[in-house]
N, C-alpha and C. Protein backbone atom coordinates (compact mmCIF):
# COMPACT_ATOMS: atom_id res chain seq x y z
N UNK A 1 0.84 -1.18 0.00
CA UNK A 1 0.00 0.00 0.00
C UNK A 1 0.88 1.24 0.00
N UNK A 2 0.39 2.32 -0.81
CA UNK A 2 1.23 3.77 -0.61
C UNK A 2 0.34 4.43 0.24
N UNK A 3 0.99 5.80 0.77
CA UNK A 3 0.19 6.29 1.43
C UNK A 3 -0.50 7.36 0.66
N UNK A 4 -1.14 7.70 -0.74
CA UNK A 4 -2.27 8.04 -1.05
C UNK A 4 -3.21 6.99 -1.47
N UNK A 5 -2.99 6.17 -1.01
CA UNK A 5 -4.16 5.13 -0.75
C UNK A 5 -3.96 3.78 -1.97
N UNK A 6 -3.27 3.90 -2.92
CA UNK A 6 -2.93 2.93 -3.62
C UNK A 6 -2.92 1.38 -2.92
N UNK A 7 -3.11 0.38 -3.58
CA UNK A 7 -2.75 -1.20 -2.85
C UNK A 7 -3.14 -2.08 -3.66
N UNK A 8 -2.16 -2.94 -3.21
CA UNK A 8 -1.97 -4.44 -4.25
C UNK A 8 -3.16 -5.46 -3.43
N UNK A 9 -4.38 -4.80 -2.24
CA UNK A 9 -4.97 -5.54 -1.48
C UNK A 9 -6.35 -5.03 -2.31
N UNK A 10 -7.35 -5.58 -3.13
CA UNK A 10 -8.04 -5.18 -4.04
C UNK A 10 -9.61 -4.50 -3.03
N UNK A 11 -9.54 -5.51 -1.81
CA UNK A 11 -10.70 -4.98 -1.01
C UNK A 11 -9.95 -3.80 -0.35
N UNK A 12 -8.89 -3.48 -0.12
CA UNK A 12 -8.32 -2.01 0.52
C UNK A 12 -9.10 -0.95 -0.16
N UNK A 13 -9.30 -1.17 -1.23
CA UNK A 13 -9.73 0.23 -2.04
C UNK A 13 -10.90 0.59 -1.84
N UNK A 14 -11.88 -0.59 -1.55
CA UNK A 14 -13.34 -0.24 -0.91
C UNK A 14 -13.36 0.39 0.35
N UNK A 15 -12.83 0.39 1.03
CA UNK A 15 -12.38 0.57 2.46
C UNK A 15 -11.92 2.37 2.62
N UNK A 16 -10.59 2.28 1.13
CA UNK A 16 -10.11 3.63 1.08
C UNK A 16 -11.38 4.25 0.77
N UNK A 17 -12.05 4.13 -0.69
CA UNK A 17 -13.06 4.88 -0.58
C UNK A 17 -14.46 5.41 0.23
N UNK A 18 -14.67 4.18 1.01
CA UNK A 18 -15.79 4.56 2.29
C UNK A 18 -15.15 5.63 2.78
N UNK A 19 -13.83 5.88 2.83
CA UNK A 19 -12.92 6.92 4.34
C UNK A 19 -13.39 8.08 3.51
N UNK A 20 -13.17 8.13 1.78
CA UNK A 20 -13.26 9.09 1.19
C UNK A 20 -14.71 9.83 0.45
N UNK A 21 -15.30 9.04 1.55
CA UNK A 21 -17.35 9.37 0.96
C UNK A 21 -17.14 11.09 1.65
N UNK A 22 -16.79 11.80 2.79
CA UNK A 22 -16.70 12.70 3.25
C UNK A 22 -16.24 13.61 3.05
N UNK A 23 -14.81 13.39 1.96
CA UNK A 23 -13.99 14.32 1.58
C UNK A 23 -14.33 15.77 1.06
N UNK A 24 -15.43 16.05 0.59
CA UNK A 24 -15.97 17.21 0.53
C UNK A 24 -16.96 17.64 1.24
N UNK A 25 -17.11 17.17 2.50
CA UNK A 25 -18.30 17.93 2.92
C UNK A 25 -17.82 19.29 3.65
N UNK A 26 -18.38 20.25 4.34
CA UNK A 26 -18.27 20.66 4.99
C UNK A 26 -17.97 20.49 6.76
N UNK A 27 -18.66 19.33 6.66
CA UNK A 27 -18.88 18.90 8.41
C UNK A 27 -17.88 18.39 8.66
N UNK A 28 -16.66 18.89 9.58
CA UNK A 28 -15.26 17.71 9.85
C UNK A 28 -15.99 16.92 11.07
N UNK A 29 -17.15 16.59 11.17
CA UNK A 29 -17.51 15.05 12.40
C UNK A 29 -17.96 14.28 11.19
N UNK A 30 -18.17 14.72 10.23
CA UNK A 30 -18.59 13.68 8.90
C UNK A 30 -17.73 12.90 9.10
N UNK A 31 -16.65 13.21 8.52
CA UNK A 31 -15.21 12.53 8.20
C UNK A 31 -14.54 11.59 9.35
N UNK A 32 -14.81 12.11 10.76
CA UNK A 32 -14.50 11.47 11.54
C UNK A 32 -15.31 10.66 11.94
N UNK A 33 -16.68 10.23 11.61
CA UNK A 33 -17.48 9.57 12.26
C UNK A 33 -17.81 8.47 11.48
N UNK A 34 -16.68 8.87 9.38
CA UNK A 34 -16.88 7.61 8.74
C UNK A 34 -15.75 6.31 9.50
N UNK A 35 -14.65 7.47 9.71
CA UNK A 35 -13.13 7.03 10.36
C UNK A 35 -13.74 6.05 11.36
N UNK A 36 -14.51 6.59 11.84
CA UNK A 36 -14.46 6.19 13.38
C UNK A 36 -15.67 4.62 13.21
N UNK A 37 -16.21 4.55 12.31
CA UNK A 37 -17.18 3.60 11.75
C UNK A 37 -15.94 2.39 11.14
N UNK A 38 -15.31 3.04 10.09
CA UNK A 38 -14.65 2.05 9.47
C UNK A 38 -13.45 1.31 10.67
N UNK A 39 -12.72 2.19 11.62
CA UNK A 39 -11.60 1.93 12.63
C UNK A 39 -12.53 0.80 13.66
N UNK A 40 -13.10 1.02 13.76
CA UNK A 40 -14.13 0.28 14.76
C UNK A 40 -14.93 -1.51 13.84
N UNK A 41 -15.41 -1.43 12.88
CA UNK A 41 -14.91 -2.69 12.10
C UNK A 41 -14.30 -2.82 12.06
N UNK A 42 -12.95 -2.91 12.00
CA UNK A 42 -11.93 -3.42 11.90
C UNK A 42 -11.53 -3.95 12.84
N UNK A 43 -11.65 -3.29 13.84
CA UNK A 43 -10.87 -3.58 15.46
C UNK A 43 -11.93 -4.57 16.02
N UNK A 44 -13.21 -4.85 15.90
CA UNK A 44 -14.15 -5.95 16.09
C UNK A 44 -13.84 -7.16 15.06
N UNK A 45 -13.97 -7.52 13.69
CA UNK A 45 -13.45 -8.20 13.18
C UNK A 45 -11.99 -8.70 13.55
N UNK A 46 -10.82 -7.72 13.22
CA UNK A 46 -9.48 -7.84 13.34
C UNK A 46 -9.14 -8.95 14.59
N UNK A 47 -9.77 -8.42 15.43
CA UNK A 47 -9.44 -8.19 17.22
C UNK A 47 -9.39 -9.61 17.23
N UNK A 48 -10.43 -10.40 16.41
CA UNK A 48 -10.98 -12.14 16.60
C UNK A 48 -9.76 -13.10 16.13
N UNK A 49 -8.99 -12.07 15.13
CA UNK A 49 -8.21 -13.20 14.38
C UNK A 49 -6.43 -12.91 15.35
N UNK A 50 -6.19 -11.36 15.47
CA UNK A 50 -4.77 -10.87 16.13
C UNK A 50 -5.42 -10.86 17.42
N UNK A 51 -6.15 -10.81 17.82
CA UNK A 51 -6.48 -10.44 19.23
C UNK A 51 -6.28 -9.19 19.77
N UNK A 52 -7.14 -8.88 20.97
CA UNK A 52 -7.42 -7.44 20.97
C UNK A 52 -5.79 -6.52 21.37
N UNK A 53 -5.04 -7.21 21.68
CA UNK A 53 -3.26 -6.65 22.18
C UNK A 53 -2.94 -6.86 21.04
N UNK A 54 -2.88 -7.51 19.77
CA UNK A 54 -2.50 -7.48 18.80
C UNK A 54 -2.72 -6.53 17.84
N UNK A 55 -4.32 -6.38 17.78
CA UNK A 55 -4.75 -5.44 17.01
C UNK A 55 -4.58 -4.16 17.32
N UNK A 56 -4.47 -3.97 18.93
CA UNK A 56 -4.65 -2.53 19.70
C UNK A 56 -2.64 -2.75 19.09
N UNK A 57 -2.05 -2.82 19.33
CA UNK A 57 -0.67 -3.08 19.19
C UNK A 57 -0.25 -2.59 17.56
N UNK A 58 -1.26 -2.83 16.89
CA UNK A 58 -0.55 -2.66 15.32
C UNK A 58 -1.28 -1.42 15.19
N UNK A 59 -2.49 -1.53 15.86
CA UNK A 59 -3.33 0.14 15.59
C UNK A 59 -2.08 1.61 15.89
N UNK A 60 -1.64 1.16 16.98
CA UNK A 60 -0.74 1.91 17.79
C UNK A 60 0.51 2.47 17.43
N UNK A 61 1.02 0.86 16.35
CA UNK A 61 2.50 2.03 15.30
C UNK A 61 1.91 2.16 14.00
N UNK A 62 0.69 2.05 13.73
CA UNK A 62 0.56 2.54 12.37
C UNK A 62 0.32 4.16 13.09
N UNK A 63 -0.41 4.29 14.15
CA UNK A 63 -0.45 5.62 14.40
C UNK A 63 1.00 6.51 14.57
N UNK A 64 1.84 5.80 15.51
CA UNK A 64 3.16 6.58 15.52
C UNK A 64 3.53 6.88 14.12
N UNK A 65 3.43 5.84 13.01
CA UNK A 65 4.20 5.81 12.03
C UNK A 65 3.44 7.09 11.09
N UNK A 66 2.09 7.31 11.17
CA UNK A 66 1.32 8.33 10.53
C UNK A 66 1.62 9.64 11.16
N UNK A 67 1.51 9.80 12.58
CA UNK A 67 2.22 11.13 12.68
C UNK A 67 2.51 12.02 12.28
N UNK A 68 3.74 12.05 12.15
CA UNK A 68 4.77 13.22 11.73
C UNK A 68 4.59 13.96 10.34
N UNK A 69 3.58 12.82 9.69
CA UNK A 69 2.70 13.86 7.80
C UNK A 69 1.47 14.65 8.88
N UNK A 70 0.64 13.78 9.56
CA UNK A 70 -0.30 14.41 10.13
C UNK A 70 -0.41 14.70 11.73
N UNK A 71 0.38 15.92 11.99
CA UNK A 71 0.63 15.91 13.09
C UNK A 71 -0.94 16.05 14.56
N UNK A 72 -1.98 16.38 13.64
CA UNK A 72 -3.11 16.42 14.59
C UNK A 72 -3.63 15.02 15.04
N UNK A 73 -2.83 14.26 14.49
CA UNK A 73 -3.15 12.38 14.76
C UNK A 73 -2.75 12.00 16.18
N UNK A 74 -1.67 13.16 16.74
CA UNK A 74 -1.18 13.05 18.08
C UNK A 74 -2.70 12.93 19.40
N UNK A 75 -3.47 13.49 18.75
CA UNK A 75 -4.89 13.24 19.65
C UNK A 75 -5.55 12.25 19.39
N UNK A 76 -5.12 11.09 18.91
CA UNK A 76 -5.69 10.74 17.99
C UNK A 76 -5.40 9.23 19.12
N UNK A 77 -6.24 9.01 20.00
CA UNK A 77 -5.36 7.63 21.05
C UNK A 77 -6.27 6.83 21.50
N UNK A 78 -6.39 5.06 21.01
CA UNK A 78 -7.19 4.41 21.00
C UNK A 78 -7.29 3.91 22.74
N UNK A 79 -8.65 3.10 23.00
CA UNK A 79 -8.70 2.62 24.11
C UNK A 79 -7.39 1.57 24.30
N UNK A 80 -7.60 0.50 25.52
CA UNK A 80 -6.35 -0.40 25.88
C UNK A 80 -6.58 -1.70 24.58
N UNK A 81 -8.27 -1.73 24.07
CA UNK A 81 -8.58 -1.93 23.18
C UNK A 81 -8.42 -2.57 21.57
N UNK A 82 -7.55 -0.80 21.36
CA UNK A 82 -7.69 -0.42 19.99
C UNK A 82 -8.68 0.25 19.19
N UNK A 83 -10.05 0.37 20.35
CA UNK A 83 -11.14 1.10 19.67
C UNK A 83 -10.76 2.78 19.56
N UNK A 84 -11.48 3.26 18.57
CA UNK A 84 -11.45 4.62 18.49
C UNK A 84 -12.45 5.12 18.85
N UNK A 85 -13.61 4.59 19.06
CA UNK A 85 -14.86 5.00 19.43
C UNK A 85 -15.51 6.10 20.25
N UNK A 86 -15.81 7.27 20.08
CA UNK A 86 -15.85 8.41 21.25
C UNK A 86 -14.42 9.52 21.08
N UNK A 87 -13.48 8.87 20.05
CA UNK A 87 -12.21 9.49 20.93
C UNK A 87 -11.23 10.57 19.26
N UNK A 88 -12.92 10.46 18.44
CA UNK A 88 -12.19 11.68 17.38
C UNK A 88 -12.70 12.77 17.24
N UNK A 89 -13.83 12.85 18.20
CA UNK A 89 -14.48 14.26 18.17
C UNK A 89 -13.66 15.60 18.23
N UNK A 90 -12.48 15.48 19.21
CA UNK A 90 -11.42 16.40 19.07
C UNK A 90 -10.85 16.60 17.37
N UNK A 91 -10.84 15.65 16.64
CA UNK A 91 -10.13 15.67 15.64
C UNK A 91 -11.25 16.82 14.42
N UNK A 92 -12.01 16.64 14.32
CA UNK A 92 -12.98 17.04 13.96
C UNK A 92 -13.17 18.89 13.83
N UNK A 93 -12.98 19.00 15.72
CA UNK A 93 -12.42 20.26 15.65
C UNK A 93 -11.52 20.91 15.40
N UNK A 94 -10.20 20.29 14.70
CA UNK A 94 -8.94 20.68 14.35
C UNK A 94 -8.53 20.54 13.23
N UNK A 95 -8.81 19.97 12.18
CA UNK A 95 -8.69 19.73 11.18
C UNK A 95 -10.14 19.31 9.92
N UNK A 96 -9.77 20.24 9.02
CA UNK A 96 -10.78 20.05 7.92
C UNK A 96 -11.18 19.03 7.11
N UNK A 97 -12.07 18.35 6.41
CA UNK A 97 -12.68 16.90 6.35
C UNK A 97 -11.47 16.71 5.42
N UNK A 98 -11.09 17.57 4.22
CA UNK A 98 -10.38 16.90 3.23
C UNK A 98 -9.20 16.09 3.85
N UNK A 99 -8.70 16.81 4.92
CA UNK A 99 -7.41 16.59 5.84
C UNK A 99 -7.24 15.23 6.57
N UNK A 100 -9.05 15.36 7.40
CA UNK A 100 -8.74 13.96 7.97
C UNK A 100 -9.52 12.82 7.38
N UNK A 101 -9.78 12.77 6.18
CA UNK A 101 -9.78 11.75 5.27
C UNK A 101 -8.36 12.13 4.73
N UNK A 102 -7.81 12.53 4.36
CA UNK A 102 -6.17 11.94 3.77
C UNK A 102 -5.57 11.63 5.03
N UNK A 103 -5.56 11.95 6.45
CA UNK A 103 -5.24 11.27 7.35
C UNK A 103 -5.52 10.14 7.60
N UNK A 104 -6.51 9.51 7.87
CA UNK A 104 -7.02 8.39 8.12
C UNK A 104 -6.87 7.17 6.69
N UNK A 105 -6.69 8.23 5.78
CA UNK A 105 -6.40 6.95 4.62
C UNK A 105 -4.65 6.60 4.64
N UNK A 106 -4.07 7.77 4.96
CA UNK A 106 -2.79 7.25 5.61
C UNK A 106 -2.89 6.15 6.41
N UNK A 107 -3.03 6.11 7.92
CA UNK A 107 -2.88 5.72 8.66
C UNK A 107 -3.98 3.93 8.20
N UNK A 108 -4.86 3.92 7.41
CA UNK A 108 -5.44 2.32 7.39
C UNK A 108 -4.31 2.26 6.28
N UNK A 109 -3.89 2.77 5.45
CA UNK A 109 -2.73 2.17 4.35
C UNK A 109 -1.50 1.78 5.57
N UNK A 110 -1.46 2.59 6.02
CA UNK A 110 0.30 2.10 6.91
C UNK A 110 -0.48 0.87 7.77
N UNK A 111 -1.32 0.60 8.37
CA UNK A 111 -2.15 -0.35 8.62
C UNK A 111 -2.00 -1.78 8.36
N UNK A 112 -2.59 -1.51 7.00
CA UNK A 112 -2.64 -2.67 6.00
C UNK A 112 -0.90 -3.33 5.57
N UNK A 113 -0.30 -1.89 5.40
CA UNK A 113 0.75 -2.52 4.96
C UNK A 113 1.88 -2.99 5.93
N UNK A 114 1.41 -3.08 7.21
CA UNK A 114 2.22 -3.12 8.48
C UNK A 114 1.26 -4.63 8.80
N UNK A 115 0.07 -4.89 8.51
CA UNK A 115 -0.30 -6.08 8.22
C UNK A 115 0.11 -7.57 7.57
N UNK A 116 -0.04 -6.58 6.34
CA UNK A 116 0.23 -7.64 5.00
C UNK A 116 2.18 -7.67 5.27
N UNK A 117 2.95 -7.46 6.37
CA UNK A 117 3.92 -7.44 6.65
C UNK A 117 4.01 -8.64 7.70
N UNK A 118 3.12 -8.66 8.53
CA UNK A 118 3.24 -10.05 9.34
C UNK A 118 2.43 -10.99 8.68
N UNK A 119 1.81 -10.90 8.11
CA UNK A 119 0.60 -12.32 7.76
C UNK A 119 0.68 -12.32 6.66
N UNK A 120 0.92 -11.48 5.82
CA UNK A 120 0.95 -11.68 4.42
C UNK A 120 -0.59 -11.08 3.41
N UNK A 121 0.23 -10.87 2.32
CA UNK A 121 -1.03 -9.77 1.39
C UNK A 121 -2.42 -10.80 1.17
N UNK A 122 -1.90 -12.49 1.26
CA UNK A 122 -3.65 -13.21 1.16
C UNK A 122 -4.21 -13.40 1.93
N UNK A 123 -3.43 -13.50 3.44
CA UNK A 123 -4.74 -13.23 4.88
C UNK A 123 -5.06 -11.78 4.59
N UNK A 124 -4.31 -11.21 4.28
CA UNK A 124 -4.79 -9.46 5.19
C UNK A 124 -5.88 -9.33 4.19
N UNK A 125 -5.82 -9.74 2.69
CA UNK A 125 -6.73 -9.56 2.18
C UNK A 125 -8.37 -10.15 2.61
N UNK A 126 -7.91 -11.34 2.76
CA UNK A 126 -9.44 -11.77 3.24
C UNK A 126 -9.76 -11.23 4.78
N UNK A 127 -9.38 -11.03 5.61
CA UNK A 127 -9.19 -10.43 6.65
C UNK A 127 -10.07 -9.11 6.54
N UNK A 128 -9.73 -8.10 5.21
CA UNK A 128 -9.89 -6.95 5.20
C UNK A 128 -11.42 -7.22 4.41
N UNK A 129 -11.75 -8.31 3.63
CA UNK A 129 -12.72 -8.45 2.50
C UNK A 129 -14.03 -8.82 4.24
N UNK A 130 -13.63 -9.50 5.04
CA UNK A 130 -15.13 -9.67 6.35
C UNK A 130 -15.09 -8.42 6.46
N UNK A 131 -13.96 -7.75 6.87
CA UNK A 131 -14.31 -6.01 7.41
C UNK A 131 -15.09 -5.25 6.41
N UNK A 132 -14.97 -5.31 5.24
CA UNK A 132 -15.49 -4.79 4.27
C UNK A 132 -17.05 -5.42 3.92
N UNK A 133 -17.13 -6.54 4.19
CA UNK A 133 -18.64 -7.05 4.53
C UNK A 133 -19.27 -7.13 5.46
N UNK A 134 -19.05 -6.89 6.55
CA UNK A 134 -19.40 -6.26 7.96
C UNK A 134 -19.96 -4.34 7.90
N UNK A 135 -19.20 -3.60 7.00
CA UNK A 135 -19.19 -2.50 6.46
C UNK A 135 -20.46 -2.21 5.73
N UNK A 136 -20.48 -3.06 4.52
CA UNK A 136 -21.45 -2.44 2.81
C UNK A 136 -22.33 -2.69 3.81
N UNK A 137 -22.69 -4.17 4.39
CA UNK A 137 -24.30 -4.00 5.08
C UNK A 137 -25.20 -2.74 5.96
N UNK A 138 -24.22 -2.08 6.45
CA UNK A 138 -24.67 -0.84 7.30
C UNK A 138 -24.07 0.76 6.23
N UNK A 139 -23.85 0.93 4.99
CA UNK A 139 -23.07 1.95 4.44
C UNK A 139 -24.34 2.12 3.52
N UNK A 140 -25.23 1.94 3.44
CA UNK A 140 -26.42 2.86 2.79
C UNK A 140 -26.82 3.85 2.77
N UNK A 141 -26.37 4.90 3.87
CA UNK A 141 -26.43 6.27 4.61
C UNK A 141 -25.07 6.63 4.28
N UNK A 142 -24.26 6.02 4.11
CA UNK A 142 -22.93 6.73 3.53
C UNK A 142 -22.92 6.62 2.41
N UNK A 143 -22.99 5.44 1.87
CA UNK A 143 -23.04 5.95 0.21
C UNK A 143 -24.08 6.91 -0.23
N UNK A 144 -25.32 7.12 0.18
CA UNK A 144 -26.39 8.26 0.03
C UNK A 144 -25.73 9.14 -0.05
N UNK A 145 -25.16 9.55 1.29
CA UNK A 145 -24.31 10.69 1.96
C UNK A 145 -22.97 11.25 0.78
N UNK A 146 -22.51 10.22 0.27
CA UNK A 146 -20.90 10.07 -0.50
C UNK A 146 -21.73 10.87 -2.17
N UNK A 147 -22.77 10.74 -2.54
CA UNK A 147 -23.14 11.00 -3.53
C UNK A 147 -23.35 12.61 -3.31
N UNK A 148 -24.32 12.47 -2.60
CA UNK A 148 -24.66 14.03 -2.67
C UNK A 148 -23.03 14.75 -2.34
N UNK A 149 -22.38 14.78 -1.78
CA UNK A 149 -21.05 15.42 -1.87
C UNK A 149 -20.76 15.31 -3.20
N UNK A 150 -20.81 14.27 -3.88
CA UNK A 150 -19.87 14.28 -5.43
C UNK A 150 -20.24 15.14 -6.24
């Protein structure tokens, strides 16, 4: 994966684009509340297969590793978890939607590719393809939502 969202993981790109249904709105809790939708599948799915120290563990240096491009990510600090749940509303107020959708698509690319680094690109893929079907079933209000922005 690069970090403008590129990947050799074919369900990554569904994933990138849910982050990027928000990218134009006006509302920065849009953006964080797709973040915070998509970070949260993941960490329920994920959590079953790495376990929740595993997952909270890889959540944790993809964040260090995102950083220093997006320095408002420093607020940015999951439960013991790994959930994000409750904890981007700050983000919201600090940065503009376009911003933290290219943030957050950073940080699931360094993710993925800090993934597909221990387990390899055909678990992470199927791995990422339940998260992504755990996702479309409840994204009817976001894709609604993703249109009228376009």
């Amino acid at each position: 994966m690069t970090e403008s969202g590129e990947s050799e993981l074919p369900v990554a790109q569904n994933l990138i684009r849910l982050l990027h249904i928000d990218e134009t709105s006006e509302n920065s809790s849009d953006a964080s509340q797709t973040a915070e939708r998509v970070f949260e599948a993941m960490r329920v799915r994920l959590s079953t297969v790495l376990g929740a120290g595993g997952y909270s563990t890889l959540l944790a240096r993809s964040l260090a590793l995102t950083r220093p491009k997006f320095p408002w990510l420093v607020d940015v600090v999951s439960d013991k978890h790994g959930s994000l749940v409750g904890r981007l509303g700050v983000v919201s107020q600090t940065a503009p939607p376009s911003e933290i959708v290219r943030g957050f698509t950073a940080l699931f690319t360094r993710f993925g590719a800090l993934m597909t680094t221990f387990v390899g690109a055909d678990l992470t893929n199927r791995l990422l393809e339940s998260v992504w079907q755990d996702l479309e079933e409840n994204t009817t209000d976001l894709v609604t939502r993703g249109e009228k922005n376009l």
